[in-house]
N, C-alpha and C. Protein backbone atom coordinates (compact mmCIF):
# COMPACT_ATOMS: atom_id res chain seq x y z
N UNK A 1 28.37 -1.98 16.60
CA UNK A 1 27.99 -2.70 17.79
C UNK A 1 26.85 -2.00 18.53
N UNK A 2 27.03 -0.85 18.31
CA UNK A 2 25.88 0.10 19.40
C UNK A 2 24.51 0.20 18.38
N UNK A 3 24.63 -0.52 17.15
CA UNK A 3 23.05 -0.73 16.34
C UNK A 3 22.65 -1.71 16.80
N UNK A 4 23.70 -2.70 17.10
CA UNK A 4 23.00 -4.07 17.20
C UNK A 4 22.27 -4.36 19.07
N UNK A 5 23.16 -3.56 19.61
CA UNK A 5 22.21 -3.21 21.23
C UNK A 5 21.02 -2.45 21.15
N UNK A 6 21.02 -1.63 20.50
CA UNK A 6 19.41 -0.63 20.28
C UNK A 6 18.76 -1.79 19.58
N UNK A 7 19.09 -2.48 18.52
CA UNK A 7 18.28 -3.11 18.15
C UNK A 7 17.67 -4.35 18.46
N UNK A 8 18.78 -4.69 19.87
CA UNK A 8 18.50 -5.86 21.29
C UNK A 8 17.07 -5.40 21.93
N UNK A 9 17.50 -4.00 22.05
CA UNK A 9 16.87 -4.04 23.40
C UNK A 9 15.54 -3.27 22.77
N UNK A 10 15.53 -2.88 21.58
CA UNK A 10 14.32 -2.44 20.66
C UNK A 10 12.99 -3.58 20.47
N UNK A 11 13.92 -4.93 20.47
CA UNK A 11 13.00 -5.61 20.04
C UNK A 11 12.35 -6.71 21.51
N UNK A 12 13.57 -6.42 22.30
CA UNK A 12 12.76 -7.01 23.83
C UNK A 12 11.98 -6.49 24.14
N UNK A 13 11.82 -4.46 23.92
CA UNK A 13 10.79 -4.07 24.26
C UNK A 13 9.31 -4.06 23.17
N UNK A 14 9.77 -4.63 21.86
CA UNK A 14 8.59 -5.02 20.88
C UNK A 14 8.22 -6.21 21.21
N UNK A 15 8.59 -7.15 21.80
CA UNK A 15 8.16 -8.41 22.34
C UNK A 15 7.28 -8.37 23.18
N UNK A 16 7.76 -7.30 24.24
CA UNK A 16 6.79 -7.35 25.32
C UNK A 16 5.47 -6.91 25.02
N UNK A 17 5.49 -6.03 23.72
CA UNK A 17 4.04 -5.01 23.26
C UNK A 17 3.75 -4.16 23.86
N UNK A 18 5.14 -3.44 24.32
CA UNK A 18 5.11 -2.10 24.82
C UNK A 18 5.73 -0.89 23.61
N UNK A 19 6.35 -0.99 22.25
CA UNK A 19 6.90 -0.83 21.32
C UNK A 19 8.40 -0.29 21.65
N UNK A 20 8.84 -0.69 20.56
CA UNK A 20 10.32 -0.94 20.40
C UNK A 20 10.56 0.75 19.96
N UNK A 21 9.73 1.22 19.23
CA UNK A 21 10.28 2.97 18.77
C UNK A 21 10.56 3.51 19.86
N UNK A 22 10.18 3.06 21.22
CA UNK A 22 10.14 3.89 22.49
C UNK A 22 11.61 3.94 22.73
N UNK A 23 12.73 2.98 22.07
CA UNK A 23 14.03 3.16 22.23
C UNK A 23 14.31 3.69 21.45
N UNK A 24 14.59 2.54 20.09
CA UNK A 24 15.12 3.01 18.98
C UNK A 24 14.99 4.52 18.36
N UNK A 25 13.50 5.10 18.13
CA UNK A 25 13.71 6.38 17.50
C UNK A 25 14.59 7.62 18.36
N UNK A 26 14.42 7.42 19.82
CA UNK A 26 15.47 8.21 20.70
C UNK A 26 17.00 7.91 20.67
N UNK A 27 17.17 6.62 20.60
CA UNK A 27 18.24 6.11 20.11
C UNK A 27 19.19 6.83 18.86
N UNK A 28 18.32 6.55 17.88
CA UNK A 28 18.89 6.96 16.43
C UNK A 28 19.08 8.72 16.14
N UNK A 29 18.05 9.31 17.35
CA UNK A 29 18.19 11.01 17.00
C UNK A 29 19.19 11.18 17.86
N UNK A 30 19.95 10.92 19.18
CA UNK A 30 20.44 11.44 20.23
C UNK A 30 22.04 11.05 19.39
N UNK A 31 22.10 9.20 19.07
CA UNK A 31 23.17 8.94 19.31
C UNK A 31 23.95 9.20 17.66
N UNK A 32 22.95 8.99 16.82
CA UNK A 32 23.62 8.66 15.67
C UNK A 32 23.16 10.11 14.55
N UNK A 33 22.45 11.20 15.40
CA UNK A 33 21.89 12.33 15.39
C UNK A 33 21.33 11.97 13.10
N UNK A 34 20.30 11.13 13.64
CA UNK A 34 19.17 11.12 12.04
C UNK A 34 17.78 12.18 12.53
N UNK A 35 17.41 12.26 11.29
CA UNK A 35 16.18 13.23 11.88
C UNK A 35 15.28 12.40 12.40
N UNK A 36 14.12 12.89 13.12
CA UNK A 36 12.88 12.54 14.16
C UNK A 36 12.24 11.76 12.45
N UNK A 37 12.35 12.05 11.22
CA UNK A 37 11.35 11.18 10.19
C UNK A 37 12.10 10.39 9.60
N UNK A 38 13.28 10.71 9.80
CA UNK A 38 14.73 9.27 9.14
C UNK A 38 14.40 8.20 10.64
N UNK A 39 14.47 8.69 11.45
CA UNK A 39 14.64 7.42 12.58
C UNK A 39 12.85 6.80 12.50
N UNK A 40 11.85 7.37 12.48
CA UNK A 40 10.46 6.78 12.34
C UNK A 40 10.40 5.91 11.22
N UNK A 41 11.25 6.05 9.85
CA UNK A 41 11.00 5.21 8.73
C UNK A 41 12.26 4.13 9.14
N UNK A 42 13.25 4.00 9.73
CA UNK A 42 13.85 3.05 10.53
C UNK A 42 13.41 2.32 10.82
N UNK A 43 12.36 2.87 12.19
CA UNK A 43 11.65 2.06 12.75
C UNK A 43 10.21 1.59 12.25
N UNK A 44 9.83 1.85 11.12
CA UNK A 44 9.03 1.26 10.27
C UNK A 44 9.46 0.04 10.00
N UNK A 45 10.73 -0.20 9.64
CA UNK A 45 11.08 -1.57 8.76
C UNK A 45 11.54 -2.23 9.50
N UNK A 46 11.96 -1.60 10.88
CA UNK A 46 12.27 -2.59 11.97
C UNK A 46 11.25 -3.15 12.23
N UNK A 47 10.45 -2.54 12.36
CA UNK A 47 9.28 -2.89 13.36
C UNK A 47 8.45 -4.07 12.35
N UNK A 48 8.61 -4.34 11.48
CA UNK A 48 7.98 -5.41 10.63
C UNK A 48 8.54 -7.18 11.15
N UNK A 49 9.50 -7.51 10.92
CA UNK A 49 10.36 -8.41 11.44
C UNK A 49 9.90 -8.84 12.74
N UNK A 50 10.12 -7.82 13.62
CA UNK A 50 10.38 -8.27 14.84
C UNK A 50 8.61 -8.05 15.33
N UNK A 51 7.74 -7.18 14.86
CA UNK A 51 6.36 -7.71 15.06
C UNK A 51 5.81 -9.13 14.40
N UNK A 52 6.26 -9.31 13.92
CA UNK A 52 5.79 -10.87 12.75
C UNK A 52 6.12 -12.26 13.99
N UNK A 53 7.21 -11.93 14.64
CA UNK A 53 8.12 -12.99 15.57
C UNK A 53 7.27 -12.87 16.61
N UNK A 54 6.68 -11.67 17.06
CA UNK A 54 6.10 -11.17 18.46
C UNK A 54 4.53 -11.71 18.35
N UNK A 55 4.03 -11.81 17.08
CA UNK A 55 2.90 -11.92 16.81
C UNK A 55 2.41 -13.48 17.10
N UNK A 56 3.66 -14.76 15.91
CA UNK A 56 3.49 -16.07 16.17
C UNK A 56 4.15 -16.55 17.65
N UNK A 57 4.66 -15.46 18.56
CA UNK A 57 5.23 -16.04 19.69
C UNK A 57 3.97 -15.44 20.57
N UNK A 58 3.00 -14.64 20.73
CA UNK A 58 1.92 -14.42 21.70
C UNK A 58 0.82 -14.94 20.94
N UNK A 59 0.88 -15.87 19.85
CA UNK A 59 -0.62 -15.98 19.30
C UNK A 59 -0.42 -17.65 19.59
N UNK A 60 0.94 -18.29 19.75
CA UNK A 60 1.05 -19.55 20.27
C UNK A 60 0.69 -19.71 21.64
N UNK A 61 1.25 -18.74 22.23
CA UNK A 61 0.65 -18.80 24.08
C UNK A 61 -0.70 -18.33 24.31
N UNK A 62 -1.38 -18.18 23.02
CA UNK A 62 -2.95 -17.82 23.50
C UNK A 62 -3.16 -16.18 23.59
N UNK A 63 -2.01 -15.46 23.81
CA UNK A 63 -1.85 -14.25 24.41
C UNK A 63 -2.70 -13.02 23.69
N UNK A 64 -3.20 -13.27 22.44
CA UNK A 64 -3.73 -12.75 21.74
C UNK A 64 -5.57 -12.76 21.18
N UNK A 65 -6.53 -11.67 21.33
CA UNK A 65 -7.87 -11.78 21.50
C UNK A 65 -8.14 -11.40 19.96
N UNK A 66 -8.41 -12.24 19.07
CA UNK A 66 -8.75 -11.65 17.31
C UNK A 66 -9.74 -11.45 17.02
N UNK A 67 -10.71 -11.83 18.51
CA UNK A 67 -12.20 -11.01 17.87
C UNK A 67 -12.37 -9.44 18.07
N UNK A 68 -10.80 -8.96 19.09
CA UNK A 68 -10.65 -7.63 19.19
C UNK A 68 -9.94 -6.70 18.21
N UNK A 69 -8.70 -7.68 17.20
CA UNK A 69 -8.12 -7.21 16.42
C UNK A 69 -8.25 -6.82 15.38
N UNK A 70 -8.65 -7.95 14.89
CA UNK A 70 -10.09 -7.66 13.32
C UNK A 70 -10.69 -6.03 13.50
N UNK A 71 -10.92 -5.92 14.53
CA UNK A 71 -11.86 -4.24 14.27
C UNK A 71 -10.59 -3.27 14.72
N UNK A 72 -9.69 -3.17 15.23
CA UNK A 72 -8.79 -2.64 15.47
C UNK A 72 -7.78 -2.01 14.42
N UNK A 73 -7.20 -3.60 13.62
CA UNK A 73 -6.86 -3.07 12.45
C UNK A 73 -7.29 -2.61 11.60
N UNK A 74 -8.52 -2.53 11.09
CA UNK A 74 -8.57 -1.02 9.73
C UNK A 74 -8.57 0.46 10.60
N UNK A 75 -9.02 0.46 12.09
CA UNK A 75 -8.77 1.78 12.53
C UNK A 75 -7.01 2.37 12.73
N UNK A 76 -5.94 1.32 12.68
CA UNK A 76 -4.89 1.15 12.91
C UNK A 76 -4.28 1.66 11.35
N UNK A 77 -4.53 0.92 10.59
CA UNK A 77 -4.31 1.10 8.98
C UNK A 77 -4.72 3.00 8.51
N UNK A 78 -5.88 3.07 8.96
CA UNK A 78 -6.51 4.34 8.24
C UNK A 78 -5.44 5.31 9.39
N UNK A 79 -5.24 5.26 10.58
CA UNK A 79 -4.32 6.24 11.23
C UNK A 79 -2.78 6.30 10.74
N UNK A 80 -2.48 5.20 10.40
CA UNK A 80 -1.15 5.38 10.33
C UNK A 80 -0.83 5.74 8.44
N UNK A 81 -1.83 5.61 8.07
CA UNK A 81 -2.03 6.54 6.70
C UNK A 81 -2.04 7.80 7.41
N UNK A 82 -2.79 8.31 7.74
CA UNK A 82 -3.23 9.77 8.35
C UNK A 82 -2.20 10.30 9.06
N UNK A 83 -1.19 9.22 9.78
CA UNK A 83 -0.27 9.89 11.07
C UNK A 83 1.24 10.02 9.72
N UNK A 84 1.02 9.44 8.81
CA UNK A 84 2.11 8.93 8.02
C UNK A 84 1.95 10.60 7.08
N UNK A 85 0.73 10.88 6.58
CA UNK A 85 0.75 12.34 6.03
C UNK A 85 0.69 13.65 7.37
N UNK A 86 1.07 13.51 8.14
CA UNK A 86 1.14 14.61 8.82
C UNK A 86 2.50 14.38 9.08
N UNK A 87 3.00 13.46 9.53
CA UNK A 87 4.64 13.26 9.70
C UNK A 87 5.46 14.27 8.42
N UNK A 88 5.28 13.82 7.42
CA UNK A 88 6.07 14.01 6.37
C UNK A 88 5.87 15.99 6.12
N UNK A 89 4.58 16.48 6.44
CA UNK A 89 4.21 17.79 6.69
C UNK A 89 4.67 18.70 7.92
N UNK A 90 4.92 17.96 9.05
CA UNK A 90 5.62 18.77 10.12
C UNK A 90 6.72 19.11 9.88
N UNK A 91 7.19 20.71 10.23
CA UNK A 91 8.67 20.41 10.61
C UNK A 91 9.71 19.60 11.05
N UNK A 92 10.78 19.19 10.72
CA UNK A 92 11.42 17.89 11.84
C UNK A 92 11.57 18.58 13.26
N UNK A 93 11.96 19.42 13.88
CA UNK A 93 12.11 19.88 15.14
C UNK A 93 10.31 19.75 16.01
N UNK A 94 9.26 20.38 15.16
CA UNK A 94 8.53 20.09 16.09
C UNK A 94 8.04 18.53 16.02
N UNK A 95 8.00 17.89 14.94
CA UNK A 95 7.96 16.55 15.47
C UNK A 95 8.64 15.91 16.19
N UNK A 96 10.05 16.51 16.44
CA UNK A 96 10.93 15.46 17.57
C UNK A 96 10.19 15.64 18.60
N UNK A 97 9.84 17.21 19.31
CA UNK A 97 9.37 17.31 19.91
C UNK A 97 8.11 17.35 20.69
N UNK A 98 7.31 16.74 19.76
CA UNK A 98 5.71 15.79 20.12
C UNK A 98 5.68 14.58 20.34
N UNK A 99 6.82 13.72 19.83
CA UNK A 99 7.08 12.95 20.20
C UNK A 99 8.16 12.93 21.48
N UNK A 100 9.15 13.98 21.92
CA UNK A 100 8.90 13.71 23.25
C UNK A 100 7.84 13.90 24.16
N UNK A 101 7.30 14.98 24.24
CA UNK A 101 6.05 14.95 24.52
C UNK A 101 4.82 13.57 24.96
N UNK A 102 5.23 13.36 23.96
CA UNK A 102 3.94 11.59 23.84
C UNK A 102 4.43 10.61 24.33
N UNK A 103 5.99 10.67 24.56
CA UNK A 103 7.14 10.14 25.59
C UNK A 103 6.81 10.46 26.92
N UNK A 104 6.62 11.72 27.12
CA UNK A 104 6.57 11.96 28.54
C UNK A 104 5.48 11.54 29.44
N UNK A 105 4.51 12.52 28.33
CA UNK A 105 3.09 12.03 29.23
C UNK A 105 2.83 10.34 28.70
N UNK A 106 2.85 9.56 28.46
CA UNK A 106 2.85 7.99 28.24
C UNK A 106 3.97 7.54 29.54
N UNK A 107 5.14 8.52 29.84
CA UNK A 107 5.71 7.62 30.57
C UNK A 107 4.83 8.39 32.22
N UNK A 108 4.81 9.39 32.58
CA UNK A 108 3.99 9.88 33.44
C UNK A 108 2.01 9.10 34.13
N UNK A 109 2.14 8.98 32.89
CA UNK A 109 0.90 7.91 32.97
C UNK A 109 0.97 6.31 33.54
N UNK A 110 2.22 5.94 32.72
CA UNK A 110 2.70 4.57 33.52
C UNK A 110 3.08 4.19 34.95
N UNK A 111 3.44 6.02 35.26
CA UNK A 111 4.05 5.93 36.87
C UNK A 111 3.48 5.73 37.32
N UNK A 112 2.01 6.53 37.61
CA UNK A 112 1.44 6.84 38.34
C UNK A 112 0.08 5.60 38.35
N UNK A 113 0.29 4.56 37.60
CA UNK A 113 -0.62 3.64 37.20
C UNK A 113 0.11 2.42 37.87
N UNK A 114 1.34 2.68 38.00
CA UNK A 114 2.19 1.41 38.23
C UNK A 114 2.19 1.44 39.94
N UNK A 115 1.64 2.66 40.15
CA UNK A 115 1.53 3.08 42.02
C UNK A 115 0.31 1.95 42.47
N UNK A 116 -1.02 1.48 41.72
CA UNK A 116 -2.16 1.56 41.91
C UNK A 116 -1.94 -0.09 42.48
């Protein structure tokens, strides 16, 4: 029952296009204690599904600019090749912990943006 709430509230926050790993991979290390690269390949295959749904539900409301995306995605593709071989090369401890890190300051950034 407690997969199928992370994976509620994983994908309300992939809907919105704020990403869903921002739960789930904290989710899966804290509660169900997988490593920081077991919970990222999780959320790899999650994240397929429920971006596909997010994609034809903001590209029906217009919500979406494809003369911006087109150039976006091969820089998107070639990183997550690149972010995908450094993952697998880090330690798991310091990757949990860059990714809190990229948690923090991302959420520190939002605060103080959400003041303005």
């Amino acid at each position: 029952m407690k997969l199928i709430i992370i994976g509620f509230l994983s994908g309300i926050i992939s809907g919105m296009g704020i990403g869903g790993g921002t739960v789930l991979i904290p989710s899966l290390v804290l509660i169900y204690h997988l490593s920081q690269i077991e919970a990222q390949g999780i959320n790899l295959i999650v994240f397929i599904p429920i971006s596909i749904i997010a994609i034809f539900t903001h590209a029906k409301n217009g919500d979406i600019e494809f003369k911006y995306a087109k150039y976006l995605i091969p820089g998107g593709v070639i990183g997550a090749i690149v972010g995908s071989i450094f993952a697998t090369k880090i330690e798991p401890e310091r990757l949990s912990r860059y990714f809190g890190f990229f948690l923090l300051f991302i959420g520190i950034i939002e605060f103080f943006k959400g003041k303005k």
